[in-house]
C-alpha atoms as a PDB file:
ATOM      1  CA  UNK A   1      40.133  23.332  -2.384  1.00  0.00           C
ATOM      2  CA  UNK A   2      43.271  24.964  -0.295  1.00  0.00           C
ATOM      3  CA  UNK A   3      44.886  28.394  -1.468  1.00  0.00           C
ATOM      4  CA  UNK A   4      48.549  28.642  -0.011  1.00  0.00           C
ATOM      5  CA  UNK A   5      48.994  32.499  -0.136  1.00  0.00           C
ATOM      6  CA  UNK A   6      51.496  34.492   2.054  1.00  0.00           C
ATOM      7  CA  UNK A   7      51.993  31.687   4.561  1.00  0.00           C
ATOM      8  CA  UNK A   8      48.395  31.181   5.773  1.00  0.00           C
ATOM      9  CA  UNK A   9      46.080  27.919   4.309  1.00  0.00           C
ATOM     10  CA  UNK A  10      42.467  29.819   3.312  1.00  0.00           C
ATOM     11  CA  UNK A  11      39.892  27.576   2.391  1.00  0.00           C
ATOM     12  CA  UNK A  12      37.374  27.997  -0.481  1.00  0.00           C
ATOM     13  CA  UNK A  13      34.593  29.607   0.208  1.00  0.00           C
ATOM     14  CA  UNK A  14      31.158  30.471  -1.251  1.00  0.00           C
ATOM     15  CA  UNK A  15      30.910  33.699  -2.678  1.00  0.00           C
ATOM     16  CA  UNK A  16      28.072  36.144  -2.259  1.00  0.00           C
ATOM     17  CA  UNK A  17      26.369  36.845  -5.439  1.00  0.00           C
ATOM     18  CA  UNK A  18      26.972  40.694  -4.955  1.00  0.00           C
ATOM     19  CA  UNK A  19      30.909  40.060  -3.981  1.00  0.00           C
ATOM     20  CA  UNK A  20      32.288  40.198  -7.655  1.00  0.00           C
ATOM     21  CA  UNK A  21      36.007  39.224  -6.282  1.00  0.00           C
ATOM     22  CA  UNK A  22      36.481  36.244  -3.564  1.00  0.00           C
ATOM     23  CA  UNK A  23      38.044  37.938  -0.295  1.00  0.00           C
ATOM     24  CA  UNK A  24      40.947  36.394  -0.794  1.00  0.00           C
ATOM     25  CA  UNK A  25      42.200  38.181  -3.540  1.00  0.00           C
ATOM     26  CA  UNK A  26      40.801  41.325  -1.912  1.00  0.00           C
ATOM     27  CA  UNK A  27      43.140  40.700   1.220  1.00  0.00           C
ATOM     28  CA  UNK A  28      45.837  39.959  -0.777  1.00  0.00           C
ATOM     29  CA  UNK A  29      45.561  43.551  -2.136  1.00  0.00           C
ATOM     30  CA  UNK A  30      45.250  44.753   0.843  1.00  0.00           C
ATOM     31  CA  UNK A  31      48.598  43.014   2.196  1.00  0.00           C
ATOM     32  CA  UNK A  32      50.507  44.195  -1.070  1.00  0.00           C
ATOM     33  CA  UNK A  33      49.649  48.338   0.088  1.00  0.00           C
ATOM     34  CA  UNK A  34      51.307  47.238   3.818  1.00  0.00           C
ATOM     35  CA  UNK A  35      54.006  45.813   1.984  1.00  0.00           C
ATOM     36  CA  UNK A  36      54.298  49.034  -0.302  1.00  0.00           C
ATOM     37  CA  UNK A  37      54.108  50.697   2.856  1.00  0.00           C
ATOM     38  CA  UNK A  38      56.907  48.569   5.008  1.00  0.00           C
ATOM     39  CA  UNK A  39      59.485  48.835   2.091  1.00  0.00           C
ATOM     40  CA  UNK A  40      58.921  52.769   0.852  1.00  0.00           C
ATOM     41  CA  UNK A  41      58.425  54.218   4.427  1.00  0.00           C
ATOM     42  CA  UNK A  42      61.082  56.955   3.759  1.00  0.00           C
ATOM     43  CA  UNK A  43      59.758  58.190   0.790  1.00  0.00           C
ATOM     44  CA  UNK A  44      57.182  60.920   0.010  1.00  0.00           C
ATOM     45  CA  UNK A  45      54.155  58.551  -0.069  1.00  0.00           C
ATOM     46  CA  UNK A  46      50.559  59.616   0.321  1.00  0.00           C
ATOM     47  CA  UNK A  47      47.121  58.457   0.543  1.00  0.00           C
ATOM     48  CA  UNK A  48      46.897  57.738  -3.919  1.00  0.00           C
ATOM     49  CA  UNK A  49      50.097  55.926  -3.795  1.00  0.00           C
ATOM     50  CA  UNK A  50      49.128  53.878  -1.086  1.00  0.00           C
ATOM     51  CA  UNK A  51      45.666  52.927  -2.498  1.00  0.00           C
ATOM     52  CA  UNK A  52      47.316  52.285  -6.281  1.00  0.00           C
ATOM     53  CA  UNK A  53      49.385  49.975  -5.319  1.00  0.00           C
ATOM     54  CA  UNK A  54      46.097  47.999  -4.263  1.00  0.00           C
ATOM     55  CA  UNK A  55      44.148  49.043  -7.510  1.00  0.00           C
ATOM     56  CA  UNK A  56      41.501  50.296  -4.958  1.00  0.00           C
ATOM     57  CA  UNK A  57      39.306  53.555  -4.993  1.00  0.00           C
ATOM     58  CA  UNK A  58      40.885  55.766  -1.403  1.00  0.00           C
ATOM     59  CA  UNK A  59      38.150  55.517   0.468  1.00  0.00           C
ATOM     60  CA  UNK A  60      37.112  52.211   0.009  1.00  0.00           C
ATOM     61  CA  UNK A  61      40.925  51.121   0.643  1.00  0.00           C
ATOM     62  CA  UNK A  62      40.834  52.939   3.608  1.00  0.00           C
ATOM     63  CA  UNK A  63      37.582  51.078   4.778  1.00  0.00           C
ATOM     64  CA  UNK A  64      39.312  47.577   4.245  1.00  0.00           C
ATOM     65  CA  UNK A  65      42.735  48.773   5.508  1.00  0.00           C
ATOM     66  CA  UNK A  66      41.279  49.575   8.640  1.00  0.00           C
ATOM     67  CA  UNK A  67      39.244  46.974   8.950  1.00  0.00           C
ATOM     68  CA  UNK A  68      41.765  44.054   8.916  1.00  0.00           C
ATOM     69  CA  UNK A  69      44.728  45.955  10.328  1.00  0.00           C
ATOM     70  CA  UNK A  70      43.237  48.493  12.700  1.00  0.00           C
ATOM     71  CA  UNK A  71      45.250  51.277  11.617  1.00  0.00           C
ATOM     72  CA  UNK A  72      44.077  53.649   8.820  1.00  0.00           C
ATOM     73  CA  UNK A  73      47.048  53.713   6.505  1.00  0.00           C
ATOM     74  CA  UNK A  74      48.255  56.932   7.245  1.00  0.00           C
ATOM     75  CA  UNK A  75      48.448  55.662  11.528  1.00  0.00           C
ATOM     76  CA  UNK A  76      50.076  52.796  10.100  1.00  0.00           C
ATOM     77  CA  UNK A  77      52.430  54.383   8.686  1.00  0.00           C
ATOM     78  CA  UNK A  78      53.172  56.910  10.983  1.00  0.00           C
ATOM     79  CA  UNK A  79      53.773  53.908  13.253  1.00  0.00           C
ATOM     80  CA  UNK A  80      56.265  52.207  10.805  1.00  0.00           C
ATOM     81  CA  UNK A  81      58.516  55.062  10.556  1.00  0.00           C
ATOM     82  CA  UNK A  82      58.388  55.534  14.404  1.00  0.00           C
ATOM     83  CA  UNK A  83      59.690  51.857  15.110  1.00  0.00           C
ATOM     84  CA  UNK A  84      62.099  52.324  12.646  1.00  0.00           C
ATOM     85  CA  UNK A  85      63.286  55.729  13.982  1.00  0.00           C
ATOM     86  CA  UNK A  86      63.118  54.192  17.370  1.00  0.00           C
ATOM     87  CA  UNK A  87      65.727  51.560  16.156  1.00  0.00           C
ATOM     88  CA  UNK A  88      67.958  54.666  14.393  1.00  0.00           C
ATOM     89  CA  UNK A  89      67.854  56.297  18.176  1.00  0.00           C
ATOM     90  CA  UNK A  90      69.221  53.326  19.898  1.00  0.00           C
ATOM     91  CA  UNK A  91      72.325  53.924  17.926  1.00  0.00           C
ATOM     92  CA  UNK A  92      74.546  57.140  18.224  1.00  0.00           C
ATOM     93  CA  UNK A  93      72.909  58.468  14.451  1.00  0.00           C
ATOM     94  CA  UNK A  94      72.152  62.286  14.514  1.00  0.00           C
ATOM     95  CA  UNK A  95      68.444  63.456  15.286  1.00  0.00           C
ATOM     96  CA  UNK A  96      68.302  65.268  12.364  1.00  0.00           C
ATOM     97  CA  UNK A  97      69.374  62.417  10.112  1.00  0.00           C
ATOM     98  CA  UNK A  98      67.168  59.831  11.748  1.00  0.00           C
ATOM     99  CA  UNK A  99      64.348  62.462  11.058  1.00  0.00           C
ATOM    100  CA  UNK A 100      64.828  62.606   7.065  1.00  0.00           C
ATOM    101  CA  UNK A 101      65.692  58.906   6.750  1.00  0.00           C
ATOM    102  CA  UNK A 102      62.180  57.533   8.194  1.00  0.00           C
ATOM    103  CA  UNK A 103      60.256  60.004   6.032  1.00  0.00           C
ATOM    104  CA  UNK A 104      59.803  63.035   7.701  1.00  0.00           C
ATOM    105  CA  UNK A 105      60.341  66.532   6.062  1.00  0.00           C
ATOM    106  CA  UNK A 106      60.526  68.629   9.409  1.00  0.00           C
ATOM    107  CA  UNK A 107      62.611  68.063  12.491  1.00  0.00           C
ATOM    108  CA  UNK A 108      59.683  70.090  14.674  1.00  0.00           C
ATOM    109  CA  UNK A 109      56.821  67.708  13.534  1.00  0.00           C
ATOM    110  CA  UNK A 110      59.090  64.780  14.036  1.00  0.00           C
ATOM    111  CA  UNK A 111      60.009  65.538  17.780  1.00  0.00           C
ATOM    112  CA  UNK A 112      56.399  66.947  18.511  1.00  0.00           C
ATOM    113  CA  UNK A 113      55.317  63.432  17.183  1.00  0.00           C
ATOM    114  CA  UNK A 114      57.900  61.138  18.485  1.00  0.00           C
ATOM    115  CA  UNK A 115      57.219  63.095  22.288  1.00  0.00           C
ATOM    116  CA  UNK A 116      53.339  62.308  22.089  1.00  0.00           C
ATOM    117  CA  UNK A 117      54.143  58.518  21.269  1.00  0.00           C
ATOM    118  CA  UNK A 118      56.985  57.975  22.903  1.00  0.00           C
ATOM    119  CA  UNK A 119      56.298  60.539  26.220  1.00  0.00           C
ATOM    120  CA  UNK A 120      60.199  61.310  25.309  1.00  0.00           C
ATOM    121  CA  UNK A 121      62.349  63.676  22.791  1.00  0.00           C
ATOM    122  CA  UNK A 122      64.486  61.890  20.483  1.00  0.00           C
ATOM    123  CA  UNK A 123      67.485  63.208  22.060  1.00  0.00           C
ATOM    124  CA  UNK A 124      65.910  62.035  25.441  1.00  0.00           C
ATOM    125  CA  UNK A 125      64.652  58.598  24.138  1.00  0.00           C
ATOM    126  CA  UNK A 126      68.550  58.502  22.751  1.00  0.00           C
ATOM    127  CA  UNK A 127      70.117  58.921  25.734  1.00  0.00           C
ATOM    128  CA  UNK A 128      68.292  56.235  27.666  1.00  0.00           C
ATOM    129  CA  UNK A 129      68.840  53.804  25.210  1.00  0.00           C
ATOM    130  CA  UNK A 130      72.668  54.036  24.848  1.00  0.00           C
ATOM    131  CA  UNK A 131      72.649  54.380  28.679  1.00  0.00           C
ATOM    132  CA  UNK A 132      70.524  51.106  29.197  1.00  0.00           C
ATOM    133  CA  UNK A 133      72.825  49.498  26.240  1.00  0.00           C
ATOM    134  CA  UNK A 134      75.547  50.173  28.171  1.00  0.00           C
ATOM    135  CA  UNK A 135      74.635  49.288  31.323  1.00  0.00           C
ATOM    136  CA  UNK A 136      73.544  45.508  29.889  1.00  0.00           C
ATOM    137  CA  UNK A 137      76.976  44.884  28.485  1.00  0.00           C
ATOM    138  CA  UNK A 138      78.622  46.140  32.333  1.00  0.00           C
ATOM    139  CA  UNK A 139      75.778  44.312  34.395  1.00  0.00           C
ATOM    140  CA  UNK A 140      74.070  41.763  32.153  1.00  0.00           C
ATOM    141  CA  UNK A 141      72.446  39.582  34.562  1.00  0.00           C
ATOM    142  CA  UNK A 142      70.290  42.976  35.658  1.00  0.00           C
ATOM    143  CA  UNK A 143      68.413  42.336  32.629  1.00  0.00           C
ATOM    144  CA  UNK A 144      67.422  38.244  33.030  1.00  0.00           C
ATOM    145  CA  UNK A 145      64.328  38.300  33.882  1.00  0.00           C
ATOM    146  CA  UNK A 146      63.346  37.010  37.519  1.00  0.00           C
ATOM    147  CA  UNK A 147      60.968  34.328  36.473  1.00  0.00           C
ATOM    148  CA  UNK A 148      63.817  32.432  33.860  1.00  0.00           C
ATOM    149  CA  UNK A 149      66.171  32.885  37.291  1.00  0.00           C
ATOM    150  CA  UNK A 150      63.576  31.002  39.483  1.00  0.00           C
ATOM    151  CA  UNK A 151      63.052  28.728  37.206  1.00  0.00           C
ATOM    152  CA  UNK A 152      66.560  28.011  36.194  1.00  0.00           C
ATOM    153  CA  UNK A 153      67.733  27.746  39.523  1.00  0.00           C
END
């Protein structure tokens, strides 16, 4: 018997007399608190909304979270809302406003957190990006990478 669930085939499997759900419907939990996560990364969300959305106690969400993804889900969130701020930088959007869009209530704990991921201030990791942008549109062949050349030519 084949489940088709979230793009992946899992076959059945036996369950263990002391598992009272299969782990497929535990996973599938699991995936719907990243999802919560991915889509309401700019609002106020904590640890209790997180684990509701997956109908899970926290600590025992926090135990299967990190256990399939990695990340606790407070890391993994703090790494959504840097990508996405990253992606806000490379345009010419204000600090400040990239700051309260991806979540964050404090400009100073945003910078001191962006500068320990990133090694850069927003303002710095700004500048380099419209910089490299617009050096790719005046030189873009700088920026095809040497092994597509050799093999290309």
């Amino acid at each position: 018997m084949k489940m088709e669930k979230f793009g992946q085939t899992f076959k059945s499997f036996k369950m263990k007399e002391t598992e009272p759900y299969p782990k497929v419907y535990l996973y599938k939990r699991i995936v719907q608190a990243k999802l919560f996560i991915d889509n309401h990364y700019a609002e106020k969300i904590d640890l209790n909304n997180i684990s509701d959305e997956a109908y899970f106690s926290k600590f025992h969400f926090i135990r299967l979270f990190k256990k399939i993804y990695g990340k606790s889900p407070h890391q993994y969130l703090t790494y959504v809302r840097m990508e996405k701020a990253k992606d806000l930088l490379k345009t010419d959007a204000p600090i400040t406003d990239v700051c309260f869009s991806v979540g964050f209530e404090s400009i100073s704990s945003f910078t001191g957190l962006f500068k320990r991921i990133t090694h850069k201030t927003p303002s710095q990791y700004q500048q380099h990006e419209l910089l490299r942008q617009e050096e790719m549109a005046t030189y873009p062949l700088k920026f095809v990478p040497n092994c597509f050349v050799e093999a290309k030519s």
